[in-house]
Protein backbone atom coordinates (compact mmCIF):
# COMPACT_ATOMS: atom_id res chain seq x y z
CA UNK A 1 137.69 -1.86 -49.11
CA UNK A 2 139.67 -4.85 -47.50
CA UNK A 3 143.28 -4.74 -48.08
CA UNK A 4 145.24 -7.59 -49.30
CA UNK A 5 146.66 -10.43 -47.45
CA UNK A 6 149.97 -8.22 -47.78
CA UNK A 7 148.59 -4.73 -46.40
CA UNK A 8 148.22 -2.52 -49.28
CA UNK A 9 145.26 -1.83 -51.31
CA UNK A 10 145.28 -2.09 -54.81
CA UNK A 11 142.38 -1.32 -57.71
CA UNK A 12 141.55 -5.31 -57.20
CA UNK A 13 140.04 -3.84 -53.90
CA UNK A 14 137.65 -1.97 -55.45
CA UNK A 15 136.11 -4.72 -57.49
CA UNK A 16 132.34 -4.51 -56.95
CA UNK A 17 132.28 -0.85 -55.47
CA UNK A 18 129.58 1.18 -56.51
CA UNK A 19 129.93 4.33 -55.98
CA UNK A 20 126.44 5.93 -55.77
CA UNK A 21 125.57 2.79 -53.80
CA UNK A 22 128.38 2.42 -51.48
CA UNK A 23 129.27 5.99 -51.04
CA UNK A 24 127.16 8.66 -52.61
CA UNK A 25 127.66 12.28 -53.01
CA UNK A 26 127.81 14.82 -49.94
CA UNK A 27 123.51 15.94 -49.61
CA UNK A 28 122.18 12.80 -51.29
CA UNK A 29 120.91 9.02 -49.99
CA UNK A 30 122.33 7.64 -47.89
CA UNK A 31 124.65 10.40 -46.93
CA UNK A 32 127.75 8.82 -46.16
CA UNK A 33 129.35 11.82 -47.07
CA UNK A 34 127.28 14.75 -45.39
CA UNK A 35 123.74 15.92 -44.99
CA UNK A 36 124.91 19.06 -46.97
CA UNK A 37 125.97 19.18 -50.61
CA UNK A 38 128.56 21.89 -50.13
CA UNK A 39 128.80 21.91 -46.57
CA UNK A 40 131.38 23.64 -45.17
CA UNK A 41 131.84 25.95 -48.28
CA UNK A 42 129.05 27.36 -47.70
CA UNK A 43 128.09 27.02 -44.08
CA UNK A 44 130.07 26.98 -41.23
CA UNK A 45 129.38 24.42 -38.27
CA UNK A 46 128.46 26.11 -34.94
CA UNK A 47 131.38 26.62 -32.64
CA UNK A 48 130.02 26.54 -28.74
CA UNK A 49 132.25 26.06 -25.74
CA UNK A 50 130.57 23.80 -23.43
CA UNK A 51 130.75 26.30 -20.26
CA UNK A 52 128.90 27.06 -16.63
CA UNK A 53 130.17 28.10 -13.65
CA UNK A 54 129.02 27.78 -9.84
CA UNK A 55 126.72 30.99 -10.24
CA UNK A 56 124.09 32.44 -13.05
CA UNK A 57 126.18 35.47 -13.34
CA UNK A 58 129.33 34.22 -12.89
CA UNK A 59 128.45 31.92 -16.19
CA UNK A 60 126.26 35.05 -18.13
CA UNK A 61 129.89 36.41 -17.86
CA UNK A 62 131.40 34.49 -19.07
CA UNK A 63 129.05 33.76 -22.25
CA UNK A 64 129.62 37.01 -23.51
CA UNK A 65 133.44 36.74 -23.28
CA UNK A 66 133.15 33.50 -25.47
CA UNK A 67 130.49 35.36 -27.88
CA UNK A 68 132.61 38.62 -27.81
CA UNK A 69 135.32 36.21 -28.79
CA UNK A 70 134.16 34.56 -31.96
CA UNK A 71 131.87 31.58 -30.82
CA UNK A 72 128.62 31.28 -32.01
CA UNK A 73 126.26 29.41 -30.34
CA UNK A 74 126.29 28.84 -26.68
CA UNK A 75 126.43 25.31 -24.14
CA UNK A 76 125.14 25.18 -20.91
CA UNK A 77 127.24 22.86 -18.51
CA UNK A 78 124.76 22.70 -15.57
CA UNK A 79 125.76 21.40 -11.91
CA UNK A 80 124.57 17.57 -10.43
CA UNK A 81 121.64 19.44 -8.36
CA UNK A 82 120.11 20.58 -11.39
CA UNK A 83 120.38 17.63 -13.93
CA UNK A 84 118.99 15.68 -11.17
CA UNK A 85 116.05 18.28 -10.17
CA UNK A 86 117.18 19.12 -6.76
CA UNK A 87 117.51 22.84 -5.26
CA UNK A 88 121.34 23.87 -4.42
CA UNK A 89 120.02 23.93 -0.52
CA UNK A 90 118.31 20.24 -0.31
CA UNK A 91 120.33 17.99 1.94
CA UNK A 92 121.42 15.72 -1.25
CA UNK A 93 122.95 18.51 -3.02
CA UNK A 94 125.61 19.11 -0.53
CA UNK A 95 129.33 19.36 -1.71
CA UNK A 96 128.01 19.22 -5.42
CA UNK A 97 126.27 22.82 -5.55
CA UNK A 98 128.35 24.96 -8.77
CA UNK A 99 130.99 22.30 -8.17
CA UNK A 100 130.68 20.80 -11.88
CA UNK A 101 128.18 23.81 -14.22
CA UNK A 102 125.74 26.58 -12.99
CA UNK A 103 123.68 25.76 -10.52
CA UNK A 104 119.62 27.15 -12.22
CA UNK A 105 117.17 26.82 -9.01
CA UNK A 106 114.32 28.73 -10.29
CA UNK A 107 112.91 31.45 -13.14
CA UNK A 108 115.13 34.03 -11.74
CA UNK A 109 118.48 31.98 -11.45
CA UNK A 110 117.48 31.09 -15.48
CA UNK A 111 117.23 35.13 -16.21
CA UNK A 112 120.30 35.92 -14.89
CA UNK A 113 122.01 33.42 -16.80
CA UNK A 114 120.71 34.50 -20.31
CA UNK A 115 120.49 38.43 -19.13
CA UNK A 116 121.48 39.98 -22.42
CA UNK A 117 122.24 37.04 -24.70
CA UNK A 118 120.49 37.83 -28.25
CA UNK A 119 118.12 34.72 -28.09
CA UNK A 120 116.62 35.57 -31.18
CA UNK A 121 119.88 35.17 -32.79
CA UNK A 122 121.85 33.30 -30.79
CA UNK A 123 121.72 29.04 -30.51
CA UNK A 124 121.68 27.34 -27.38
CA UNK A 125 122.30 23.94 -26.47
CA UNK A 126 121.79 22.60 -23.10
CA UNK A 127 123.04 19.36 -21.70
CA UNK A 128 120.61 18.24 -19.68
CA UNK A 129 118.55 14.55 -19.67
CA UNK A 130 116.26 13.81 -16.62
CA UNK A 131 115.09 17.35 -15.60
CA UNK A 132 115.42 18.61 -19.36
CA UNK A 133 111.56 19.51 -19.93
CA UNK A 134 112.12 21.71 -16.95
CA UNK A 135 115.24 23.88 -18.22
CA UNK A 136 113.51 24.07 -21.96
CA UNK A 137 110.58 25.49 -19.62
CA UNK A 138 112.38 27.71 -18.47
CA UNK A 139 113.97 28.55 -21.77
CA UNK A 140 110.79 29.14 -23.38
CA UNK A 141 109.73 31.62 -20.30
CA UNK A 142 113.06 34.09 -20.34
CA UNK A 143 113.32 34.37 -24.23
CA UNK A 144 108.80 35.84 -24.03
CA UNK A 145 109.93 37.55 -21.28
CA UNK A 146 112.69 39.20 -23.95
CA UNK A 147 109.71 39.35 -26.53
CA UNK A 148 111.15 36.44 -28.41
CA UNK A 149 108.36 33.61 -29.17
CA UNK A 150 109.18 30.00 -28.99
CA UNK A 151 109.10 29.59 -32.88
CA UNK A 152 111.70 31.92 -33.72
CA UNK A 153 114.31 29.43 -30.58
CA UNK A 154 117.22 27.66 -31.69
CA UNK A 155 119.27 25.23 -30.25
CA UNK A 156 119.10 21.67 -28.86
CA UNK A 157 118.26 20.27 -25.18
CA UNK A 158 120.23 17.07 -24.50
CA UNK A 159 116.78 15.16 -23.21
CA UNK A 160 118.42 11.51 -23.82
CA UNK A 161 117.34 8.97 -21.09
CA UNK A 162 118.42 6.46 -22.21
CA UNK A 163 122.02 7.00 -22.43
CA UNK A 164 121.73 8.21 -18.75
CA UNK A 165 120.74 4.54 -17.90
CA UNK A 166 123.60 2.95 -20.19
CA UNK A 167 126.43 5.32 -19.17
CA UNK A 168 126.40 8.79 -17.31
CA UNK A 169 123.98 7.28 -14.57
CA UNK A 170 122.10 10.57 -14.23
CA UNK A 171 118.39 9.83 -14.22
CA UNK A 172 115.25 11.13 -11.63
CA UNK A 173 112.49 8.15 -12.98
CA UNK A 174 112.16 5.06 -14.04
CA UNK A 175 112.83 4.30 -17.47
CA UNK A 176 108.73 4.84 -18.87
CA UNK A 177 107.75 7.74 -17.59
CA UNK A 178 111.13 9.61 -18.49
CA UNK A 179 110.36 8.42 -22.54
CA UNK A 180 106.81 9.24 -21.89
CA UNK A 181 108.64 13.17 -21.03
CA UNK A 182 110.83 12.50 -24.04
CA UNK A 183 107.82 12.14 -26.20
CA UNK A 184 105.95 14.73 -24.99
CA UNK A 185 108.73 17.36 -25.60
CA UNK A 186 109.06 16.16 -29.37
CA UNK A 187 105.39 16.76 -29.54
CA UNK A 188 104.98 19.93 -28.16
CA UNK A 189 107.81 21.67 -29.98
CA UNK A 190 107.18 20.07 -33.24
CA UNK A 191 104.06 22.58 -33.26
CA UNK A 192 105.62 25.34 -31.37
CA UNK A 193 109.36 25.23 -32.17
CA UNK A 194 110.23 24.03 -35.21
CA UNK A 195 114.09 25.22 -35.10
CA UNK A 196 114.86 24.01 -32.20
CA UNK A 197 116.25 20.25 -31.86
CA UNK A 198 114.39 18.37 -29.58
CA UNK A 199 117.09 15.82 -28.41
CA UNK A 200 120.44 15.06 -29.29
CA UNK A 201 121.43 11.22 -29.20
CA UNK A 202 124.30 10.90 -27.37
CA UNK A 203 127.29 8.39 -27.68
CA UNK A 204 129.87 11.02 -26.16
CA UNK A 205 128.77 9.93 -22.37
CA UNK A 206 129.13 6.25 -23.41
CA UNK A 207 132.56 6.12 -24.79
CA UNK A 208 133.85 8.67 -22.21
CA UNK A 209 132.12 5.54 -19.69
CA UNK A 210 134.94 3.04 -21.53
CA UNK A 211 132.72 2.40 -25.11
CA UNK A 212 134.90 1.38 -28.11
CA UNK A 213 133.76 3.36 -31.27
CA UNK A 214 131.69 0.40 -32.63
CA UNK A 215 130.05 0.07 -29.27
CA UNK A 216 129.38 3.97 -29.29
CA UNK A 217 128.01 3.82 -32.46
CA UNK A 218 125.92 0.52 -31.83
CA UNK A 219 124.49 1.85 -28.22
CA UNK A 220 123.42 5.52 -29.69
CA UNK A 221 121.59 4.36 -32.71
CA UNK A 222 119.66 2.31 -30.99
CA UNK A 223 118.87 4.68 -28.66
CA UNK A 224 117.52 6.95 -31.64
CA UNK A 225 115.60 4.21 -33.28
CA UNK A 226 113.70 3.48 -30.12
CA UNK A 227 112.80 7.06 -29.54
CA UNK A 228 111.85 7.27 -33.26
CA UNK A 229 109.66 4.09 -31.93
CA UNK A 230 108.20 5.62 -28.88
CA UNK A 231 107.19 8.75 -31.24
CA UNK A 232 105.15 6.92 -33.73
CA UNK A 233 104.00 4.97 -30.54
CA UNK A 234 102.38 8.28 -29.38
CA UNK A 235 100.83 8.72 -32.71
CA UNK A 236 103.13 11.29 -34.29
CA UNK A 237 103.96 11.27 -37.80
CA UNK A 238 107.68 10.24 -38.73
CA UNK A 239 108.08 13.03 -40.69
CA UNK A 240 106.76 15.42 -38.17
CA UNK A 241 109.77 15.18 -35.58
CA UNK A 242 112.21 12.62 -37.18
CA UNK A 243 114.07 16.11 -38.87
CA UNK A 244 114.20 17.72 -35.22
CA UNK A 245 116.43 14.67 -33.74
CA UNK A 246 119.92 15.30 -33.57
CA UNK A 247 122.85 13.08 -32.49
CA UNK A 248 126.07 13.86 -30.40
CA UNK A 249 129.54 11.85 -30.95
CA UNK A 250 132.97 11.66 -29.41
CA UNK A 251 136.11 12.53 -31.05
CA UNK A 252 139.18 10.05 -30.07
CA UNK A 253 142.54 10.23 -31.46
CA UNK A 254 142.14 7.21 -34.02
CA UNK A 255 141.86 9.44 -36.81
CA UNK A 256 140.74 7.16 -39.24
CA UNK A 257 138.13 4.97 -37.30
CA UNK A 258 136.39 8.80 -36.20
CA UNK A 259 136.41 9.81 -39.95
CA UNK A 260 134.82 5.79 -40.53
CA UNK A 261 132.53 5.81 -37.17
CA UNK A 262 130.63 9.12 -38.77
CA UNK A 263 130.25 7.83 -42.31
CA UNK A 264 129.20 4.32 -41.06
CA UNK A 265 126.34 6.20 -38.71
CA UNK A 266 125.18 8.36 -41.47
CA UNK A 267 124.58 5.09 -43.70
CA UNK A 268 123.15 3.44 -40.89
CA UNK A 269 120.37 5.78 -40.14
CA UNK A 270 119.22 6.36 -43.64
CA UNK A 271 119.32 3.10 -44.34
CA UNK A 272 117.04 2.27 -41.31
CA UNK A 273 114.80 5.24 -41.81
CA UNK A 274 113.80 4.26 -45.02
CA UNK A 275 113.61 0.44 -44.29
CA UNK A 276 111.71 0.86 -41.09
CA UNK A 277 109.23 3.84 -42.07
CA UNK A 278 109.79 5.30 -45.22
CA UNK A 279 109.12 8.66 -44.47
CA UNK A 280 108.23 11.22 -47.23
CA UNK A 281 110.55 14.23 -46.54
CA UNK A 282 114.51 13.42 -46.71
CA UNK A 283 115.20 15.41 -43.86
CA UNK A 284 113.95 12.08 -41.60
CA UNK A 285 116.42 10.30 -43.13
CA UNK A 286 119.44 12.46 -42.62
CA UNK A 287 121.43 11.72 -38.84
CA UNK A 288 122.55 15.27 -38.39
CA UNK A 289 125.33 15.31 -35.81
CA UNK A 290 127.48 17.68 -33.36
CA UNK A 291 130.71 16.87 -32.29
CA UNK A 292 133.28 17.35 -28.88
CA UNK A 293 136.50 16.22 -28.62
CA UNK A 294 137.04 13.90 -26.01
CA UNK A 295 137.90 14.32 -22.47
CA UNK A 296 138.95 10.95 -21.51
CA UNK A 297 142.11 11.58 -23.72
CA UNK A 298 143.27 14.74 -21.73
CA UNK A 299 145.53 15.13 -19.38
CA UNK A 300 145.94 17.77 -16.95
CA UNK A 301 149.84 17.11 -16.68
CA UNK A 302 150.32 17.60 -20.52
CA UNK A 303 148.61 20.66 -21.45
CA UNK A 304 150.38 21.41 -24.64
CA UNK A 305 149.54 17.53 -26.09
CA UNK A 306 146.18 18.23 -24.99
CA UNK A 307 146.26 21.11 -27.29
CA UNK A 308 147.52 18.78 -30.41
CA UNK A 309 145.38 16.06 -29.32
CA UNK A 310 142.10 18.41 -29.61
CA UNK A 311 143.38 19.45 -32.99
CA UNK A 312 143.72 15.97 -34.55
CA UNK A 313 140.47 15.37 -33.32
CA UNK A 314 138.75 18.28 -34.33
CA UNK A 315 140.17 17.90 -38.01
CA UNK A 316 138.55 14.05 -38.04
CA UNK A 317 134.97 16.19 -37.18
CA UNK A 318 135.53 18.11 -40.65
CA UNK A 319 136.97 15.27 -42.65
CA UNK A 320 133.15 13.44 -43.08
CA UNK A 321 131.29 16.91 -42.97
CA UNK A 322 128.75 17.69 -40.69
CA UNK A 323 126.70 21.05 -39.28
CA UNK A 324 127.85 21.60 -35.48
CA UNK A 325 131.39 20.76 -33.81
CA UNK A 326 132.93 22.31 -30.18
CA UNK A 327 135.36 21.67 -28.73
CA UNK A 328 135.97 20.63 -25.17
């Protein structure tokens, strides 16, 4: 709707509106309003505190204070060494090593950090892009080491590239050969993990870089539809990795334009996902989405407006539904 030349809306806005085609109902094409029909009335989103300390234990500690205290998934905050694929004693990791996330050097450093964490149960999502085929590796290797098989894994590895190249400046390899790694992890889990989310899209790093929320939006589905692109390149079916994608948004205080940003991506990707290669099951067409509240708007001098701040923008997460929030 467009309000009048005064500022209000009236019912004259609505002239035209459709409301199966312009809106829809929460579960149903093109899912403006959710990818669930009852969403959270039935299912809770995922609550994960994105966490790591300097060491492996120091972080496995704290883990199971944050699941012992209600949340239920975990998010690994790794240190520069590691999303860049450098040991914490090369020359180029000095002054960065457990300065910024858990520094994970090796098998062992990766079984210390997940030393008694239910992986057959819990979800684990870890934010990591250039070196992310490595960490899933490593994944994979601890959980059959606990006698839990990669099909039975969930959670999410970060593995976006390209956003690394638009915004957080984290990348080890030119652009090809990191989507050629991309592509290969959406291939090999999409016969050996099915639950686990292969990528997740990510517009947070590139509105905390100075983004607007159109530019966010813009810059992060595009990113998805070329990966999408470089899938089918590879020879995979749409609708055998299209449901594994995930995306990953940033929560501002502009109430409104969040609650608008979310419904407008929704549309966006169904619409495009039909257009471009009308895949057979739904679940290719649905932009499922996790949330974090934004950083850039904090303050370390006004801890108790951070605390409101984080709680309008949390509430914008739930207001256009969606399966996974944290908060920062």
């Amino acid at each position: 709707m467009i309000p009048s030349e005064d500022g209000i809306y009236t019912p004259a806005d609505l002239a035209g509106f459709d409301y199966m085609r312009d809106l829809g109902f929460p579960g149903e094409f093109p899912y403006t309003r959710g990818p669930q029909p009852t969403m959270y009335r039935a299912r809770p989103w995922t609550v994960r505190m994105f966490s790591g300390f300097g060491s492996a234990a120091e972080t496995n500690r704290r883990f199971k204070y944050l699941l012992q205290q209600g949340q239920t998934g975990l998010s690994v905050a790794f240190h520069l060494p590691t999303l860049l694929g450098y040991d914490s004693d090369h020359p180029k990791a000095r002054g960065e090593v457990g300065k910024c996330g858990v520094a994970i050097d090796s098998l062992a450093d990766m079984e210390t950090l997940l030393d008694g964490i239910p992986l057959d149960n819990v979800s684990t999502s870890m934010t990591i892009n250039a070196t992310a085929i490595v960490a899933l590796c490593l994944y994979i290797a601890v959980a059959e080491k606990h006698g839990v098989p990669p099909d039975e894994l969930r959670g999410t590895v970060q593995n976006d590239i390209l956003k690394e190249y638009i915004a957080q400046k984290e990348w080890a390899f030119p652009i090809k050969p990191s989507l050629r790694v991309v592509v290969d992890t959406f291939e090999w889990c999409a016969s050996n993990m099915p639950a686990w989310n292969t990528i997740s899209v990510s517009g947070y790093h590139i509105r905390e870089a100075g983004a607007t929320a159109v530019q966010e939006l813009a810059f992060t589905l595009i990113d998805g539809l070329t990966y999408v692109e470089e899938g089918v390149r590879r020879g995979l079916k749409v609708d055998e990795f299209v449901p594994r994608l995930s995306f990953f948004w940033d929560l501002h205080n502009n109430f409104f334009e969040e609650i608008a940003k979310m419904r407008a991506a929704r549309r966006i990707w169904a619409r495009e996902m039909q257009k471009r290669y009308q895949p057979h099951d739904p679940r290719s067409l649905i932009l499922r989405a996790h949330m974090q509240t934004a950083g850039v708007t904090l303050t370390a001098q006004q801890p108790l407006n951070n605390i409101a701040r984080v709680a309008l923008q949390a509430l914008a997460a739930t207001m256009p539904p969606r399966p996974s929030m944290r908060a920062r």
